[in-house]
N, C-alpha and C. Protein backbone atom coordinates (compact mmCIF):
# COMPACT_ATOMS: atom_id res chain seq x y z
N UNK A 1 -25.85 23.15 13.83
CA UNK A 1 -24.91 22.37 14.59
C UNK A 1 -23.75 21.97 13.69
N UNK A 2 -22.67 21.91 14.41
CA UNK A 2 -21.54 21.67 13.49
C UNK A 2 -20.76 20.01 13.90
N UNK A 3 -20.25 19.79 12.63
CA UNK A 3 -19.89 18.41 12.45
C UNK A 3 -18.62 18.08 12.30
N UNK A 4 -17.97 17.21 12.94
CA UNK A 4 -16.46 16.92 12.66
C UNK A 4 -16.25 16.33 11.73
N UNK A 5 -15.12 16.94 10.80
CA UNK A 5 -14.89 15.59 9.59
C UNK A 5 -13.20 14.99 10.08
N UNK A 6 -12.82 13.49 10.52
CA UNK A 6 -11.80 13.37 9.82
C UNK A 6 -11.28 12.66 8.48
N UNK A 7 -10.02 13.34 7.73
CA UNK A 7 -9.14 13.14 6.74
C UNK A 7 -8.10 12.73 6.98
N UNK A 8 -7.43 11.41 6.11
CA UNK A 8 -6.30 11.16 6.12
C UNK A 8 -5.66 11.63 5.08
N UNK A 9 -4.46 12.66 5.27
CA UNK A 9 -3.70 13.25 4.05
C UNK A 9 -2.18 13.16 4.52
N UNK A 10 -1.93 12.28 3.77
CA UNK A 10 0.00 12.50 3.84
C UNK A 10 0.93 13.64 4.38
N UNK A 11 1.57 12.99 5.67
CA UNK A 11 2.11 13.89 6.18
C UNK A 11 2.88 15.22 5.76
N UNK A 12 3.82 15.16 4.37
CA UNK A 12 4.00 15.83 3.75
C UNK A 12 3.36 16.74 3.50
N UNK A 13 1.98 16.29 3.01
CA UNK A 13 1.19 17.70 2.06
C UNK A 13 0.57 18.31 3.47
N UNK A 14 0.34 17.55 5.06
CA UNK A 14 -0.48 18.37 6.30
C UNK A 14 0.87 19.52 6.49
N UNK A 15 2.06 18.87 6.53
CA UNK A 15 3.11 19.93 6.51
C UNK A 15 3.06 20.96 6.01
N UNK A 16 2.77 20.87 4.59
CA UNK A 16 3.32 21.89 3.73
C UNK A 16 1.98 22.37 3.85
N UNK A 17 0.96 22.26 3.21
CA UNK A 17 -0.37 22.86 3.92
C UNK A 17 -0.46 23.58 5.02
N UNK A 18 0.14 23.26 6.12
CA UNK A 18 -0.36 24.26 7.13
C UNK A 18 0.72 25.00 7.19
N UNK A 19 1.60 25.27 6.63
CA UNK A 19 2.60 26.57 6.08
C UNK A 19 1.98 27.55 5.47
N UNK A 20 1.45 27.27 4.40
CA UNK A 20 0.77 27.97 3.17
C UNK A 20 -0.30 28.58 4.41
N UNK A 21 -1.36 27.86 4.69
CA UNK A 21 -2.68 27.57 5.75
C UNK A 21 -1.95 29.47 6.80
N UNK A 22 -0.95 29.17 7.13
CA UNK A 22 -0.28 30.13 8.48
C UNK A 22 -0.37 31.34 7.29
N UNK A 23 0.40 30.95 6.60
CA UNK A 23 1.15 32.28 5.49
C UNK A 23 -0.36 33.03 4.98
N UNK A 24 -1.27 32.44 4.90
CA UNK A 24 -2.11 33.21 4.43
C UNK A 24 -3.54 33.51 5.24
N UNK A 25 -2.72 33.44 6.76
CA UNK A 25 -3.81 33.46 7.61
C UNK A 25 -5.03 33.12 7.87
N UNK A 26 -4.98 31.55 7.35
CA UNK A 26 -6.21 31.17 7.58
C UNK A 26 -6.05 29.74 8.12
N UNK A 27 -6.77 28.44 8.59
CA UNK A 27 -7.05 27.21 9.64
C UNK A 27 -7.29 26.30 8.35
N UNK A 28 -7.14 25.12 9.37
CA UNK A 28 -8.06 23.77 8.09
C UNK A 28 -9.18 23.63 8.58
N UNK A 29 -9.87 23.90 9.07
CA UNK A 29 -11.15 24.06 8.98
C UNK A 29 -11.98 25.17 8.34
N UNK A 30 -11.11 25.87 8.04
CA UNK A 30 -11.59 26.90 6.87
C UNK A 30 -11.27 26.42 5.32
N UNK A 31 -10.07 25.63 5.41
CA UNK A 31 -9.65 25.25 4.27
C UNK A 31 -11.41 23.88 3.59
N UNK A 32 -11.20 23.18 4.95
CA UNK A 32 -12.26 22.21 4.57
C UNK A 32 -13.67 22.65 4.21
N UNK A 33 -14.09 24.00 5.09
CA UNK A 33 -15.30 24.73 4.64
C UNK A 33 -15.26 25.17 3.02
N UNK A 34 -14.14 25.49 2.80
CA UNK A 34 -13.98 25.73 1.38
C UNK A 34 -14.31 25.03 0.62
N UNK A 35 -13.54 24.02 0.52
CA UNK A 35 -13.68 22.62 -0.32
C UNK A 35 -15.08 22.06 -0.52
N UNK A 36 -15.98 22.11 0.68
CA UNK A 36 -17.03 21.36 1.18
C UNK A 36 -18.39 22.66 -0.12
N UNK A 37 -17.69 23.66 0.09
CA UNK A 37 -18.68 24.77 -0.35
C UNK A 37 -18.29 24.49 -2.09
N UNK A 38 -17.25 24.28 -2.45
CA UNK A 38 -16.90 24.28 -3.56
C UNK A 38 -17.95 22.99 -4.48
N UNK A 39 -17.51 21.87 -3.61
CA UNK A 39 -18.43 20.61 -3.67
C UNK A 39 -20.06 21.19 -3.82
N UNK A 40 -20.45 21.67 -2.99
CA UNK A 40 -21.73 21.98 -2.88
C UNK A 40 -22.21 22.57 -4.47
N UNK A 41 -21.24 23.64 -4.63
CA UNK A 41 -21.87 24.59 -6.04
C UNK A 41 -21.10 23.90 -7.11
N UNK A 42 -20.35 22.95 -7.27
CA UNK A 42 -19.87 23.00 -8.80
C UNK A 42 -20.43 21.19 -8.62
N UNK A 43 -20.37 20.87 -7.61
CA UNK A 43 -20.89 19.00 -7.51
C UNK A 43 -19.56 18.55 -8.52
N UNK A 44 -18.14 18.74 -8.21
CA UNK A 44 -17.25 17.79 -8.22
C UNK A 44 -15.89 18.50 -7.69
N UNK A 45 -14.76 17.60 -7.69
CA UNK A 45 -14.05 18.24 -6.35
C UNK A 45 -12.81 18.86 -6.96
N UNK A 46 -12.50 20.12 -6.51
CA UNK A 46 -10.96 21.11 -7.20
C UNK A 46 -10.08 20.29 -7.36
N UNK A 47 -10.01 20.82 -8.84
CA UNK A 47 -8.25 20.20 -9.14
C UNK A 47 -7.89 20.89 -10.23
N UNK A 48 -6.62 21.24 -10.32
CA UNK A 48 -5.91 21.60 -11.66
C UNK A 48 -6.30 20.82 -12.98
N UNK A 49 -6.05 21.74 -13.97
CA UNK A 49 -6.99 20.46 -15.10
C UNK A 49 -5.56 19.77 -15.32
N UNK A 50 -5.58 19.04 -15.34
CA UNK A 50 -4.76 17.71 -16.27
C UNK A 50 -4.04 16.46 -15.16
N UNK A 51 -4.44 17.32 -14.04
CA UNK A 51 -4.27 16.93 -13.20
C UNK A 51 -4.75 15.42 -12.04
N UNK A 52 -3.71 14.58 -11.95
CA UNK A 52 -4.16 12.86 -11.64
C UNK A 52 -4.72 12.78 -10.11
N UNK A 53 -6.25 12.94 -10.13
CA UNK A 53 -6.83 12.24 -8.37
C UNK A 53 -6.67 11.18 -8.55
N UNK A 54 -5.60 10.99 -7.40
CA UNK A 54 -5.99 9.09 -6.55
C UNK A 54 -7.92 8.44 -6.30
N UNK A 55 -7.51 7.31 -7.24
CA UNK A 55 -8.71 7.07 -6.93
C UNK A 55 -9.10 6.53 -5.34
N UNK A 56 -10.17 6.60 -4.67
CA UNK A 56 -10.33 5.94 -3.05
C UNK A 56 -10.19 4.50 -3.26
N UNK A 57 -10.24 4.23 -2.17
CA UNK A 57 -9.45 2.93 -1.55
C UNK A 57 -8.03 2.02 -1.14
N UNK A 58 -7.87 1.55 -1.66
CA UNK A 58 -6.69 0.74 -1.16
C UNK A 58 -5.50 1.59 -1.94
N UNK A 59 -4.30 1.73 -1.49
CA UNK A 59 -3.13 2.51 -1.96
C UNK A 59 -1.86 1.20 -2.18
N UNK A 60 -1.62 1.06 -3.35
CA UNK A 60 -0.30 0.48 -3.49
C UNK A 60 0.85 0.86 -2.67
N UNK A 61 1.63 -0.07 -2.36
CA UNK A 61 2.69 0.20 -1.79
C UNK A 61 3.87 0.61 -3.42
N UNK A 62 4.74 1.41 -2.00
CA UNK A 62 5.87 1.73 -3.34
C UNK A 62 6.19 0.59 -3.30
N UNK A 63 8.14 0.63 -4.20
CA UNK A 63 8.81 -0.82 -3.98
C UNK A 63 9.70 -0.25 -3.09
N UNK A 64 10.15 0.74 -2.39
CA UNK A 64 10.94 1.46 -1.14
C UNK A 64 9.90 0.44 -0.42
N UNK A 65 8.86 1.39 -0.27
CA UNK A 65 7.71 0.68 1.10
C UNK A 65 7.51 -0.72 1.45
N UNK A 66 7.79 -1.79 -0.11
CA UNK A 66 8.04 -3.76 0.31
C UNK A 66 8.69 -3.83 0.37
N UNK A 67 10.20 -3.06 0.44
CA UNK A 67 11.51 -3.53 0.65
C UNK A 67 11.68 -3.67 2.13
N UNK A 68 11.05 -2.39 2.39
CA UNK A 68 11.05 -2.14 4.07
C UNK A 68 10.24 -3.16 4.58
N UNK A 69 9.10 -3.70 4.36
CA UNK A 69 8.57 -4.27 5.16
C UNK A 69 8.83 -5.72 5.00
N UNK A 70 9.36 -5.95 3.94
CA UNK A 70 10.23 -7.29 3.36
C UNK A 70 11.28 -7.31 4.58
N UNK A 71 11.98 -6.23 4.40
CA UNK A 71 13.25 -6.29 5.58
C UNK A 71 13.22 -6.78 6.63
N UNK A 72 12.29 -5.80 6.96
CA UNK A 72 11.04 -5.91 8.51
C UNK A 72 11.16 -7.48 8.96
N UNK A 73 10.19 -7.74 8.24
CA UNK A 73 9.76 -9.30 8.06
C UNK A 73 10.70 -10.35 8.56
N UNK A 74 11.84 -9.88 7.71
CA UNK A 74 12.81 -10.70 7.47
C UNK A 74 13.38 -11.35 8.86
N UNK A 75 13.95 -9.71 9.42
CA UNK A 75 14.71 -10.20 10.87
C UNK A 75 13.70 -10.37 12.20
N UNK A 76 12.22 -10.09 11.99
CA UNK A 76 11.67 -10.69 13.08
C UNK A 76 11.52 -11.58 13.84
N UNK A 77 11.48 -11.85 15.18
CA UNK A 77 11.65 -13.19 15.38
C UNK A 77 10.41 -13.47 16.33
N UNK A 78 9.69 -13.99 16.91
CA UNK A 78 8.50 -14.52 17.44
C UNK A 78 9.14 -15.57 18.75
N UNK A 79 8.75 -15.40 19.50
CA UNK A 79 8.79 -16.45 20.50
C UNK A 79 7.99 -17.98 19.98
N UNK A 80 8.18 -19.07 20.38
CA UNK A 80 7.45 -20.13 19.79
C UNK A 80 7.62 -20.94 21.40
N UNK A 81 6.61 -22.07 21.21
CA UNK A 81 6.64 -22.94 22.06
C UNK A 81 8.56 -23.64 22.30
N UNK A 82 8.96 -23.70 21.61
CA UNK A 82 10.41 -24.47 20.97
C UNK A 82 11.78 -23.28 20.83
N UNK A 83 12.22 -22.59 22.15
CA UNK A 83 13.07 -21.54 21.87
C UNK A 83 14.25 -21.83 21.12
N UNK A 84 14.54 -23.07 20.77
CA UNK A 84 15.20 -23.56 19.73
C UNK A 84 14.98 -23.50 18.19
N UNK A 85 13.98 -23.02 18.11
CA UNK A 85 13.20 -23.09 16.47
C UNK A 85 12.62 -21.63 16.57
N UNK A 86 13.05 -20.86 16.97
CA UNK A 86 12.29 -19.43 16.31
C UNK A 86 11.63 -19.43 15.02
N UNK A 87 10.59 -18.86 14.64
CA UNK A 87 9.77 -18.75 14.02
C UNK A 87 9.80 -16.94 13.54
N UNK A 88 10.10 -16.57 12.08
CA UNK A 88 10.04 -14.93 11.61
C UNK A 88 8.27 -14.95 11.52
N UNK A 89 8.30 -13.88 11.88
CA UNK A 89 6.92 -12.96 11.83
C UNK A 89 6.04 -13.95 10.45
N UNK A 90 6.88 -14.16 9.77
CA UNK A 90 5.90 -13.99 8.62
C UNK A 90 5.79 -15.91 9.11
N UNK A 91 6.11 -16.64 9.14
CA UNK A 91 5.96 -17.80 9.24
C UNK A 91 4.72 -17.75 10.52
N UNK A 92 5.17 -17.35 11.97
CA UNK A 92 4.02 -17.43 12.65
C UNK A 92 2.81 -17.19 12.13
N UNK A 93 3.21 -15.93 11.04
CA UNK A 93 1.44 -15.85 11.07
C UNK A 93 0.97 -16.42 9.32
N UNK A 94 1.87 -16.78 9.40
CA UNK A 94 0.88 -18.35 8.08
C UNK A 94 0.51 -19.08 9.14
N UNK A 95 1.18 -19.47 10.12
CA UNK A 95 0.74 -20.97 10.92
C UNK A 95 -0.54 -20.51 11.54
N UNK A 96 -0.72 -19.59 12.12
CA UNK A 96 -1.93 -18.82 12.22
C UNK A 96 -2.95 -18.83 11.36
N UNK A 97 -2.64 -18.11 10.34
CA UNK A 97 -3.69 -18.47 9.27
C UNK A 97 -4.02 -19.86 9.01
N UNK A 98 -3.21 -20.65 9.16
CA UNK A 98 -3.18 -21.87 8.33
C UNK A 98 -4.05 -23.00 9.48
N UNK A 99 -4.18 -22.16 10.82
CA UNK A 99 -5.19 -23.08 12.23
C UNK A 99 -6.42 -22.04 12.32
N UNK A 100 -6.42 -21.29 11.51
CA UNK A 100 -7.96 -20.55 11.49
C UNK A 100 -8.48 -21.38 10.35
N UNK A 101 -8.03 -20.98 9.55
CA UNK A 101 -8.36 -22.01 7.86
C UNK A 101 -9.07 -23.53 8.77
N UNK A 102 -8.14 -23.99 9.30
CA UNK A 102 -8.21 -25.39 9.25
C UNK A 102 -9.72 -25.13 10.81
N UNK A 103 -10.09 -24.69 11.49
CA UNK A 103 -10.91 -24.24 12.53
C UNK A 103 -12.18 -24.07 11.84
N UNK A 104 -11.93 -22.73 10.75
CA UNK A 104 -13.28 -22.58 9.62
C UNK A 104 -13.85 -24.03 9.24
N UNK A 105 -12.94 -24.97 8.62
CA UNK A 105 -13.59 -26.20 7.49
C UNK A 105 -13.83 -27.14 8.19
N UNK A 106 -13.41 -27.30 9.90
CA UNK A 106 -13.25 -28.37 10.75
C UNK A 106 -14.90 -28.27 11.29
């Protein structure tokens, strides 16, 4: 029986991957059978030698990527009880945090 895997891989490299993937007539699911088989017989995963794997888990943001979401942030605006006092994204949701906090210790 066969098993679905999903992967998250940067749009870029699914791009350029399934170029290469076309050009040499073959699927990603062949690509992944590969990999998976490779894993199996050598028990660790292809890479060029000198070459830097991301370690798993959490991914730093660039400083492009907090500028943007700094930006973001910035001009949001939130509806509030008080349409006179708008409230940016980032303030609502301290006040948020800040009535869960206070809900937890209460």
């Amino acid at each position: 029986m066969d098993a679905i895997v999903t992967a998250r891989v940067p749009a870029e490299v699914k791009e350029q991957g399934g170029e290469i993937l076309r050009e040499i007539g073959a699927t990603p699911t062949q690509l992944v059978n590969a990999a998976y088989a490779y894993l199996l017989a050598e028990r660790r995963l292809p890479r060029e030698e000198g070459a830097a794997t991301p370690e798993p888990g959490h991914r730093a943001l660039s400083p492009a990527q907090r500028e943007r979401i700094r930006s973001s942030l910035a001009v949001m605006r939130v509806s509030t009880a008080d349409p006179n006092d708008p409230q940016t994204f980032e303030e609502q949701l301290n006040d948020a945090r800040s009535e869960r906090y206070a809900a937890y210790l209460g």
